[in-house]
C-alpha atoms as a PDB file:
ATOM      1  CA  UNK A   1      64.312  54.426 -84.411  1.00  0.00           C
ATOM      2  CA  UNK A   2      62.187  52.526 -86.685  1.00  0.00           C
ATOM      3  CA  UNK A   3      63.122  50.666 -89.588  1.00  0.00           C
ATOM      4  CA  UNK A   4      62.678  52.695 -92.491  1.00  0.00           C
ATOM      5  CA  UNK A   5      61.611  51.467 -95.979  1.00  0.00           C
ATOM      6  CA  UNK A   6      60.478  47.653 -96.881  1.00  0.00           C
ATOM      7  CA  UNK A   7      61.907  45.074 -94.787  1.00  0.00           C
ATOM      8  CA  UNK A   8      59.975  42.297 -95.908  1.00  0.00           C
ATOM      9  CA  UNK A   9      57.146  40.378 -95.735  1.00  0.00           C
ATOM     10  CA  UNK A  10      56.371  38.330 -92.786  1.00  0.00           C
ATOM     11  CA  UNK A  11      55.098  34.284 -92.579  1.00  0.00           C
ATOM     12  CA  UNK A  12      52.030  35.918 -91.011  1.00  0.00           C
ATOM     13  CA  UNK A  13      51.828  37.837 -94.824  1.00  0.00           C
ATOM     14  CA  UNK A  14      51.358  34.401 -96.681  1.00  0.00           C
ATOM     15  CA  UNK A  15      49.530  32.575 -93.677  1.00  0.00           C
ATOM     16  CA  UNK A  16      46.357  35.292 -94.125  1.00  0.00           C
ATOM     17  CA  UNK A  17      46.163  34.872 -98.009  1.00  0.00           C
ATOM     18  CA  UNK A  18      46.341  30.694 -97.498  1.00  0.00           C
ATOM     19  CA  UNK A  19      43.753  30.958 -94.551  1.00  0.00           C
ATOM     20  CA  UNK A  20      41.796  33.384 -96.819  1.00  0.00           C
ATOM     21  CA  UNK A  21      41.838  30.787 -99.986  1.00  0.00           C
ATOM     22  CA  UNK A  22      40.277  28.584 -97.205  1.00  0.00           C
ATOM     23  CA  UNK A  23      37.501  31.277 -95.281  1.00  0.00           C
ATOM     24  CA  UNK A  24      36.960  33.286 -97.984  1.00  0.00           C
ATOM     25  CA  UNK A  25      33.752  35.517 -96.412  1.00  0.00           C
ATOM     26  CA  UNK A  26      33.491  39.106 -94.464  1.00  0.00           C
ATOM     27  CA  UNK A  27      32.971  38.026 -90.842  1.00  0.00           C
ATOM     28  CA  UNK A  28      36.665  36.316 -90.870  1.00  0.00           C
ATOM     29  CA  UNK A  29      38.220  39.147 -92.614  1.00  0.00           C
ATOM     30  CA  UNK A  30      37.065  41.583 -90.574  1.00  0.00           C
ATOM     31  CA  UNK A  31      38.190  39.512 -87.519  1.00  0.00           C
ATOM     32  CA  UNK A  32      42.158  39.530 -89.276  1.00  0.00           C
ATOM     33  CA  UNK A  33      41.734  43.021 -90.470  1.00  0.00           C
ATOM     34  CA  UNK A  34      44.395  44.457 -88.300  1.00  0.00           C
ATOM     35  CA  UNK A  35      46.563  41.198 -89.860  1.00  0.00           C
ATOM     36  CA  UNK A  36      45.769  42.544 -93.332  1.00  0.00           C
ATOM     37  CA  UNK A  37      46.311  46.067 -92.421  1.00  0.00           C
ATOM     38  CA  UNK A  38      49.996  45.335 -90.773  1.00  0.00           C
ATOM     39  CA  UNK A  39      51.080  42.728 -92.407  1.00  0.00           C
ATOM     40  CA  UNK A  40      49.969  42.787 -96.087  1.00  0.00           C
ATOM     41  CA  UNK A  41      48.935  46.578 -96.487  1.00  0.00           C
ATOM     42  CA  UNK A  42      52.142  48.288 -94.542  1.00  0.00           C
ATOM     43  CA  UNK A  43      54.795  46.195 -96.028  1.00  0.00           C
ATOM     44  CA  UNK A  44      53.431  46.301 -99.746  1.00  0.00           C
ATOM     45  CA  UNK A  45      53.290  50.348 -99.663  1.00  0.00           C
ATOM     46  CA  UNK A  46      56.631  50.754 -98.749  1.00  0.00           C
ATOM     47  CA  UNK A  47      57.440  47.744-101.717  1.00  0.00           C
ATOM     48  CA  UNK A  48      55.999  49.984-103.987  1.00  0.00           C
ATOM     49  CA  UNK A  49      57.724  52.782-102.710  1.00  0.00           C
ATOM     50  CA  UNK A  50      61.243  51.034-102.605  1.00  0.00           C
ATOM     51  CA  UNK A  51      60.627  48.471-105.908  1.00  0.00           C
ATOM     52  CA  UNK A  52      59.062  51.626-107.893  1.00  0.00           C
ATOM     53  CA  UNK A  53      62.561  53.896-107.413  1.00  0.00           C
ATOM     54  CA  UNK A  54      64.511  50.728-108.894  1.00  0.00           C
ATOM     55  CA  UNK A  55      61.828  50.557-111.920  1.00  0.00           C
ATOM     56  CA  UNK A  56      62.859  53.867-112.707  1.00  0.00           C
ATOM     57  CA  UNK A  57      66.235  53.433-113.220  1.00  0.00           C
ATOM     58  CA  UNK A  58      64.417  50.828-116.531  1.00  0.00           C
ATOM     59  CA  UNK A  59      62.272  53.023-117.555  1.00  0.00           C
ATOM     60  CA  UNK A  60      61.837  56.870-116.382  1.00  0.00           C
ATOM     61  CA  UNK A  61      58.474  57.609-116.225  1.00  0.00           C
ATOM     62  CA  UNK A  62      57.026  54.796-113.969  1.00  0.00           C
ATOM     63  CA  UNK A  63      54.501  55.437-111.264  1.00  0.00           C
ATOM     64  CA  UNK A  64      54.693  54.000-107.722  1.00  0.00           C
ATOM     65  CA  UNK A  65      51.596  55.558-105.933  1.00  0.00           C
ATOM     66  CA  UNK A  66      50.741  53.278-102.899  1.00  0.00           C
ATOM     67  CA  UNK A  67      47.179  53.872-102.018  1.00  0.00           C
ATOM     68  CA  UNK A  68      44.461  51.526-103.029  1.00  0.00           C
ATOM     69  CA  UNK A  69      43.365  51.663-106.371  1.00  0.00           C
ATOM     70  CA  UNK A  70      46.655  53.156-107.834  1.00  0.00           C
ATOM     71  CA  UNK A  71      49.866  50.593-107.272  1.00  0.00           C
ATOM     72  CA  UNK A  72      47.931  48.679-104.614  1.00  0.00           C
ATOM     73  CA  UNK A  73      44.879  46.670-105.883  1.00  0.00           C
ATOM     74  CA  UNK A  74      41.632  46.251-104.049  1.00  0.00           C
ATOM     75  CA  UNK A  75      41.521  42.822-102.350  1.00  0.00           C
ATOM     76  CA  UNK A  76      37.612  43.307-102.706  1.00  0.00           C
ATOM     77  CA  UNK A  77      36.294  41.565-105.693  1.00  0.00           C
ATOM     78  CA  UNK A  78      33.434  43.218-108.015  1.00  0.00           C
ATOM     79  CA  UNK A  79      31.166  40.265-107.968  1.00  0.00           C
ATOM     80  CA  UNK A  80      28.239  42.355-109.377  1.00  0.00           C
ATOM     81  CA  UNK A  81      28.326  40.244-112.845  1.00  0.00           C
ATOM     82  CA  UNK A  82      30.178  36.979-111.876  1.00  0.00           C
ATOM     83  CA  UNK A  83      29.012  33.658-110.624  1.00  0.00           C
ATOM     84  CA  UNK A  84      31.452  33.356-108.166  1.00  0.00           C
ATOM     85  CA  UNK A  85      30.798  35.292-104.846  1.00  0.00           C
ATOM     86  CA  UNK A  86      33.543  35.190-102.752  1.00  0.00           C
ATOM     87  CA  UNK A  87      33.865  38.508-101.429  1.00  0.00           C
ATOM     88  CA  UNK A  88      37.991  39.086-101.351  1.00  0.00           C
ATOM     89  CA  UNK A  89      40.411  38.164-103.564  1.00  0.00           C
ATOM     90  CA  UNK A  90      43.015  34.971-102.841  1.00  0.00           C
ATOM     91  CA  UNK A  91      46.104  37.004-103.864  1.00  0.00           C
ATOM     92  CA  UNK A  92      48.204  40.185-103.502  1.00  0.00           C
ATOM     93  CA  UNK A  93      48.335  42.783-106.724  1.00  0.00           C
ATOM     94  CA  UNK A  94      50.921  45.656-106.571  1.00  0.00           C
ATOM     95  CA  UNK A  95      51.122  47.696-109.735  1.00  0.00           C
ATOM     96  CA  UNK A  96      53.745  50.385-111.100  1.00  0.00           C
ATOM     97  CA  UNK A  97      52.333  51.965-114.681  1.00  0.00           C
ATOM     98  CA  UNK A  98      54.160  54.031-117.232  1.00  0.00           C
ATOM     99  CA  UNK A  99      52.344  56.174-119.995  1.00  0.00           C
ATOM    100  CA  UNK A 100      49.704  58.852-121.142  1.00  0.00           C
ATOM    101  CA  UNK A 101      45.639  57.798-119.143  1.00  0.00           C
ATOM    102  CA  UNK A 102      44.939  55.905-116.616  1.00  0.00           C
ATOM    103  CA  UNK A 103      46.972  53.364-114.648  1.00  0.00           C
ATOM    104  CA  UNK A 104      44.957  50.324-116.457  1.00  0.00           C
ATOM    105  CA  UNK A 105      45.314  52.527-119.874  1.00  0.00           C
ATOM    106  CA  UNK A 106      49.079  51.818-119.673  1.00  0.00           C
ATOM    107  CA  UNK A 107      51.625  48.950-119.641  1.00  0.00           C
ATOM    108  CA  UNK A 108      53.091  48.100-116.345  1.00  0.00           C
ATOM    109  CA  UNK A 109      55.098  45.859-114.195  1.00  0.00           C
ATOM    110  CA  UNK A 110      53.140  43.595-112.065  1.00  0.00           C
ATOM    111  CA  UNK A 111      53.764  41.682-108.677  1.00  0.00           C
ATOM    112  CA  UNK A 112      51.736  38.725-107.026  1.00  0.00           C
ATOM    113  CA  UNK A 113      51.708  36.996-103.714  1.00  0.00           C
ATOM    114  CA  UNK A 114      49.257  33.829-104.191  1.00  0.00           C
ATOM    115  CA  UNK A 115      50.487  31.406-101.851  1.00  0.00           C
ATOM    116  CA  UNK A 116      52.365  29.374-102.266  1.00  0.00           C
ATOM    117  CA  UNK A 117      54.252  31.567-105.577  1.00  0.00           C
ATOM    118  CA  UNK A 118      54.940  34.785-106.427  1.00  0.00           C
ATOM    119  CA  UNK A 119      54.328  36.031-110.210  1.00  0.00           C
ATOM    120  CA  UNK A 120      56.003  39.341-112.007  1.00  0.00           C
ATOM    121  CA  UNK A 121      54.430  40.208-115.036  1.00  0.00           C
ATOM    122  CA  UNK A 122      55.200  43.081-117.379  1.00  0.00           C
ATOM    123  CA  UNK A 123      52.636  44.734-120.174  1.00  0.00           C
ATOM    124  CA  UNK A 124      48.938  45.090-120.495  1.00  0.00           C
ATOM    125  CA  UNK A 125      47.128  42.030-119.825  1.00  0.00           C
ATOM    126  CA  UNK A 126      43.884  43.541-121.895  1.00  0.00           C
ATOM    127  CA  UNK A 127      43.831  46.112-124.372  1.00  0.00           C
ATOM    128  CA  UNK A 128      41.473  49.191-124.062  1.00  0.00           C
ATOM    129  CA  UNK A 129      38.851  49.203-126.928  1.00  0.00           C
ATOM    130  CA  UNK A 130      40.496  52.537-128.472  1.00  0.00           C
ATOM    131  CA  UNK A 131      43.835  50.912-128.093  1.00  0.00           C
ATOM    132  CA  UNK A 132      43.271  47.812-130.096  1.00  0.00           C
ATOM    133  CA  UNK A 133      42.933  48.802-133.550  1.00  0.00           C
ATOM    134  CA  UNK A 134      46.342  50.755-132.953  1.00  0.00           C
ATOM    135  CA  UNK A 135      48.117  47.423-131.385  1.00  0.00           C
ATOM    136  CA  UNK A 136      46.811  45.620-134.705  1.00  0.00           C
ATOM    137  CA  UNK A 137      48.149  48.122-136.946  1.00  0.00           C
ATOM    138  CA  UNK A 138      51.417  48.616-134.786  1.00  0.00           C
ATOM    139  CA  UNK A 139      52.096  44.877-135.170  1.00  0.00           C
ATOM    140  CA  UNK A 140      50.932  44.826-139.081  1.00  0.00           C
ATOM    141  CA  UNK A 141      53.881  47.465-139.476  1.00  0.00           C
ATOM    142  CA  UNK A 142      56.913  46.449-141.749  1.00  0.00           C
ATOM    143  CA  UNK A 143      58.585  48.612-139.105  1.00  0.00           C
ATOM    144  CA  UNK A 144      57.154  48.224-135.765  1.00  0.00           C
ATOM    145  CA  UNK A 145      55.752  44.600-136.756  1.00  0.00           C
ATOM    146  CA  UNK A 146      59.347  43.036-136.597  1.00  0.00           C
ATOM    147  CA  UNK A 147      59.961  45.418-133.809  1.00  0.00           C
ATOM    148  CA  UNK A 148      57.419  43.651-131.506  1.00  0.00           C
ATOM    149  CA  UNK A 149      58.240  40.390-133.311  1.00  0.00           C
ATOM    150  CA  UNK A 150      61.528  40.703-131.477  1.00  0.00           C
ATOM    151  CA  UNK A 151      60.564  41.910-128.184  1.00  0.00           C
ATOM    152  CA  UNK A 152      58.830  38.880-127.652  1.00  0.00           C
ATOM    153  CA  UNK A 153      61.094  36.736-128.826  1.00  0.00           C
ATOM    154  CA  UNK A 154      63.553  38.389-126.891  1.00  0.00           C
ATOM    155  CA  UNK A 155      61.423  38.051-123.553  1.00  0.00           C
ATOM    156  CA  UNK A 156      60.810  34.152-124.499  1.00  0.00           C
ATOM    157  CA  UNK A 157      64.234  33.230-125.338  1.00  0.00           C
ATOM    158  CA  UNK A 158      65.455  35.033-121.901  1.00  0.00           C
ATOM    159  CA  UNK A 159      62.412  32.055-119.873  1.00  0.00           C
ATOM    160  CA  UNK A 160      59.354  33.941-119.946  1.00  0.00           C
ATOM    161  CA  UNK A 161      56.327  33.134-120.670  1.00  0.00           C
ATOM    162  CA  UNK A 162      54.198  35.358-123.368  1.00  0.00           C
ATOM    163  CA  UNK A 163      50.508  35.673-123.273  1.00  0.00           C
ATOM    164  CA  UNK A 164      47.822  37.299-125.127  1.00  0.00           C
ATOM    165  CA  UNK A 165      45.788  35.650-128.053  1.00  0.00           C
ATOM    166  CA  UNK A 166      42.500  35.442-127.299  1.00  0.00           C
ATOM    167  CA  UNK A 167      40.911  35.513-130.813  1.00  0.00           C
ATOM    168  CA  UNK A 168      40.665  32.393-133.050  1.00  0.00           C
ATOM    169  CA  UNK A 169      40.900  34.144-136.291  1.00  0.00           C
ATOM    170  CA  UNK A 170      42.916  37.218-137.626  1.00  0.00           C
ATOM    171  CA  UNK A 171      41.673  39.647-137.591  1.00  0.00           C
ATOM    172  CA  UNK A 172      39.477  41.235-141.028  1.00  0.00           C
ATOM    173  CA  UNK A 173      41.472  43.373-142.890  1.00  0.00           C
ATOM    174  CA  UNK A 174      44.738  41.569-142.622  1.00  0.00           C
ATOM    175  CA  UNK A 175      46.120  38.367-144.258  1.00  0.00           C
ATOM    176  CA  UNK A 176      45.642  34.390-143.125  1.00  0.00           C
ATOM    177  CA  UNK A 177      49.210  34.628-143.754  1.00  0.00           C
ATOM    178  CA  UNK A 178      50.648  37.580-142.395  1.00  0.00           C
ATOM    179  CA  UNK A 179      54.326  36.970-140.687  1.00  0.00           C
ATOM    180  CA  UNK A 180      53.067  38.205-137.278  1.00  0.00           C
ATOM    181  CA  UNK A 181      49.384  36.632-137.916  1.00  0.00           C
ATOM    182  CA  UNK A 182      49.567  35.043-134.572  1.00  0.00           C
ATOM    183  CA  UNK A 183      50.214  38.483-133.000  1.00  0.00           C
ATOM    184  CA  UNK A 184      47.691  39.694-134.803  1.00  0.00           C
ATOM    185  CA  UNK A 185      45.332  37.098-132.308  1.00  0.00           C
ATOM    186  CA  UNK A 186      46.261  39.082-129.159  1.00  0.00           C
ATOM    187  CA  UNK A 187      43.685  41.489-127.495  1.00  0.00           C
ATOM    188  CA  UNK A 188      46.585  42.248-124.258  1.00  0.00           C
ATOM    189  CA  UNK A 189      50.305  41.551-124.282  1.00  0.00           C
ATOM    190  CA  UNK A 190      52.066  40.401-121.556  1.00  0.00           C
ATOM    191  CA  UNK A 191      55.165  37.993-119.673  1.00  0.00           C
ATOM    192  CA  UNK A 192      55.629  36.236-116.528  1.00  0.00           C
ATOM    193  CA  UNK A 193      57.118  34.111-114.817  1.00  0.00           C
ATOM    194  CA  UNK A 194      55.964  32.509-111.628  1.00  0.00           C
ATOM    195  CA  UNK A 195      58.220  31.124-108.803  1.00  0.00           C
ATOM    196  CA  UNK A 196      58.293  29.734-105.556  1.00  0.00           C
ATOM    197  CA  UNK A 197      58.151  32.275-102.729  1.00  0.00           C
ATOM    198  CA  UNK A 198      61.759  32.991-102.588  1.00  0.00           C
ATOM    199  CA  UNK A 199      63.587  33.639 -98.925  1.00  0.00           C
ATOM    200  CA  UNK A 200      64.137  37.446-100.462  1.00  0.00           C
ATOM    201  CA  UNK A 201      60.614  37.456 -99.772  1.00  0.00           C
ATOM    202  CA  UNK A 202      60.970  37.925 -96.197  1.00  0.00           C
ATOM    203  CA  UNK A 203      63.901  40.821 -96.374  1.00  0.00           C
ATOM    204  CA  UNK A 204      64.462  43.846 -97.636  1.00  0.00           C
ATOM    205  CA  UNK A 205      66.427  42.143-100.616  1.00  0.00           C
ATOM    206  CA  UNK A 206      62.783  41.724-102.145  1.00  0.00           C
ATOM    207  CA  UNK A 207      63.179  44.700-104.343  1.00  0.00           C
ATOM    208  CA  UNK A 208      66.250  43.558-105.622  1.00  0.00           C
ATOM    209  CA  UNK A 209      65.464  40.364-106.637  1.00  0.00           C
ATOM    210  CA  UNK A 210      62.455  41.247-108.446  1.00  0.00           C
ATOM    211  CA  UNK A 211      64.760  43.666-110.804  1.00  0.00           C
ATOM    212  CA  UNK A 212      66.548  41.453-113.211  1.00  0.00           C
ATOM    213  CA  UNK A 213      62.991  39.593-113.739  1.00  0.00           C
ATOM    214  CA  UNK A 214      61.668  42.923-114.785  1.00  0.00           C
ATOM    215  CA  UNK A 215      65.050  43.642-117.130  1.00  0.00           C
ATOM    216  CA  UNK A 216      64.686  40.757-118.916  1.00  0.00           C
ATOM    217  CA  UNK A 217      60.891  41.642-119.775  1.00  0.00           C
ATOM    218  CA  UNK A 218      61.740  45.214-120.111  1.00  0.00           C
ATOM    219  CA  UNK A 219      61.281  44.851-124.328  1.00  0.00           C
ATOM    220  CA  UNK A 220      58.103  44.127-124.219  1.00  0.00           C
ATOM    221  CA  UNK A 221      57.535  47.255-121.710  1.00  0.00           C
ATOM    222  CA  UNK A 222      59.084  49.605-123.787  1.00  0.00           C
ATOM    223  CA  UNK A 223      57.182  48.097-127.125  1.00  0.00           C
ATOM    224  CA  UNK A 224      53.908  48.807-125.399  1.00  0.00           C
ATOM    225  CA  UNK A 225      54.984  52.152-123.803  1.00  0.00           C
ATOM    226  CA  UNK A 226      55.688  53.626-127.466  1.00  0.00           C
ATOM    227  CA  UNK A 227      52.302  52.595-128.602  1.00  0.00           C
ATOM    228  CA  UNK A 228      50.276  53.882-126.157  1.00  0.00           C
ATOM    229  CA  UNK A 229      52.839  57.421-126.316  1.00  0.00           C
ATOM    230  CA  UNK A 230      52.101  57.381-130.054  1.00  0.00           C
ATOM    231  CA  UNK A 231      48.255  56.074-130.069  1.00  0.00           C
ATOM    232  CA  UNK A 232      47.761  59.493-127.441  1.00  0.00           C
ATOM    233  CA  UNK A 233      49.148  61.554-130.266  1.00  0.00           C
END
């Protein structure tokens, strides 16, 4: 009978995305096509599957949908406005979302296989237009202000790393000074870490040794969740 559920990556997994980095163009990936297919493709749908059911017992409502496009990212790059032409992307994205809209409407925990790491990243690495002016005024809150104040530190003091400013200034309307002016600065919210490849990363113990990385960023999860819940309202 055949194994059922993830089992694990393979070394052939990491060899295609390191031989990729190095022949990045469409006549050598259609020659290891069957290589992506069964050993990148087959393996990360049943991660999703398997690493989705364990998100849920953080958070409820997460989605694990593994087809491309939902939890599985394209490894074709839009090049239509970018200098850079490589056709395929060096890495692996897996997604599970949580939330009212669209999977990139939502916060999320992310997975990456870019040899020779892994990264697991939680939140929304760039706001929607509609959804920034509600982040600002979230984080301007003498309620939900400290409350995000404290997610992150939470997230930081537990070894993660928090990203997210991209603006020089605050923002007009609000204070030089504001308490959370540096907040204020962020157009996405997010943590990661990134590690070496772990040996987990050739079992089926991969699921659970991403969990406690996404517990410990879990604050910043649920912080984003309950604005986008409140910003659909």
């Amino acid at each position: 009978m055949a194994a059922q559920g993830f089992q694990g990556y393979s070394p052939q997994t990491v060899r295609f995305f390191a031989e990729l980095a190095r022949y990045n163009n469409k006549t050598w990936f259609d020659e290891h096509r069957q290589v992506y297919e069964s050993q990148v493709q087959a393996p990360s749908r049943d991660l999703v599957v398997d690493l989705g059911r364990l998100l849920g017992t953080l958070s409820r409502g997460v989605q694990a949908d593994p087809r491309v496009n939902k939890s599985l990212f394209r490894i074709n790059r839009d090049t239509r406005f970018s200098k850079d032409k490589t056709p395929y992307k060096e890495h692996l994205g897996l997604w599970w979302w949580e939330g009212p809209g669209g999977r990139m409407e939502c916060p999320g925990f992310y997975f990456q296989l870019q040899p020779p790491q892994v990264m697991l990243a939680v939140g929304m690495h760039c706001f929607p237009d509609k959804l920034l002016p509600a982040f600002r005024e979230a984080a301007a809150d003498p309620r939900r202000g400290p409350a995000l104040a404290k997610a992150v530190g939470q997230v930081q003091q537990a070894g993660y790393q928090v990203g997210g400013e991209h603006f020089q200034r605050v923002p007009r309307g609000y204070a030089a000074d504001h308490p959370r002016a540096e907040l204020l600065k962020y157009n996405g919210l997010y943590a990661w870490r990134e590690a070496e490849i772990p040996p987990q990363f050739y079992t089926a113990e991969l699921p659970d040794w991403c969990l406690p990385h996404y517990r410990a960023m879990l604050p910043i999860h649920k912080w984003l969740l309950a604005l986008v819940r409140q910003a659909a309202v």
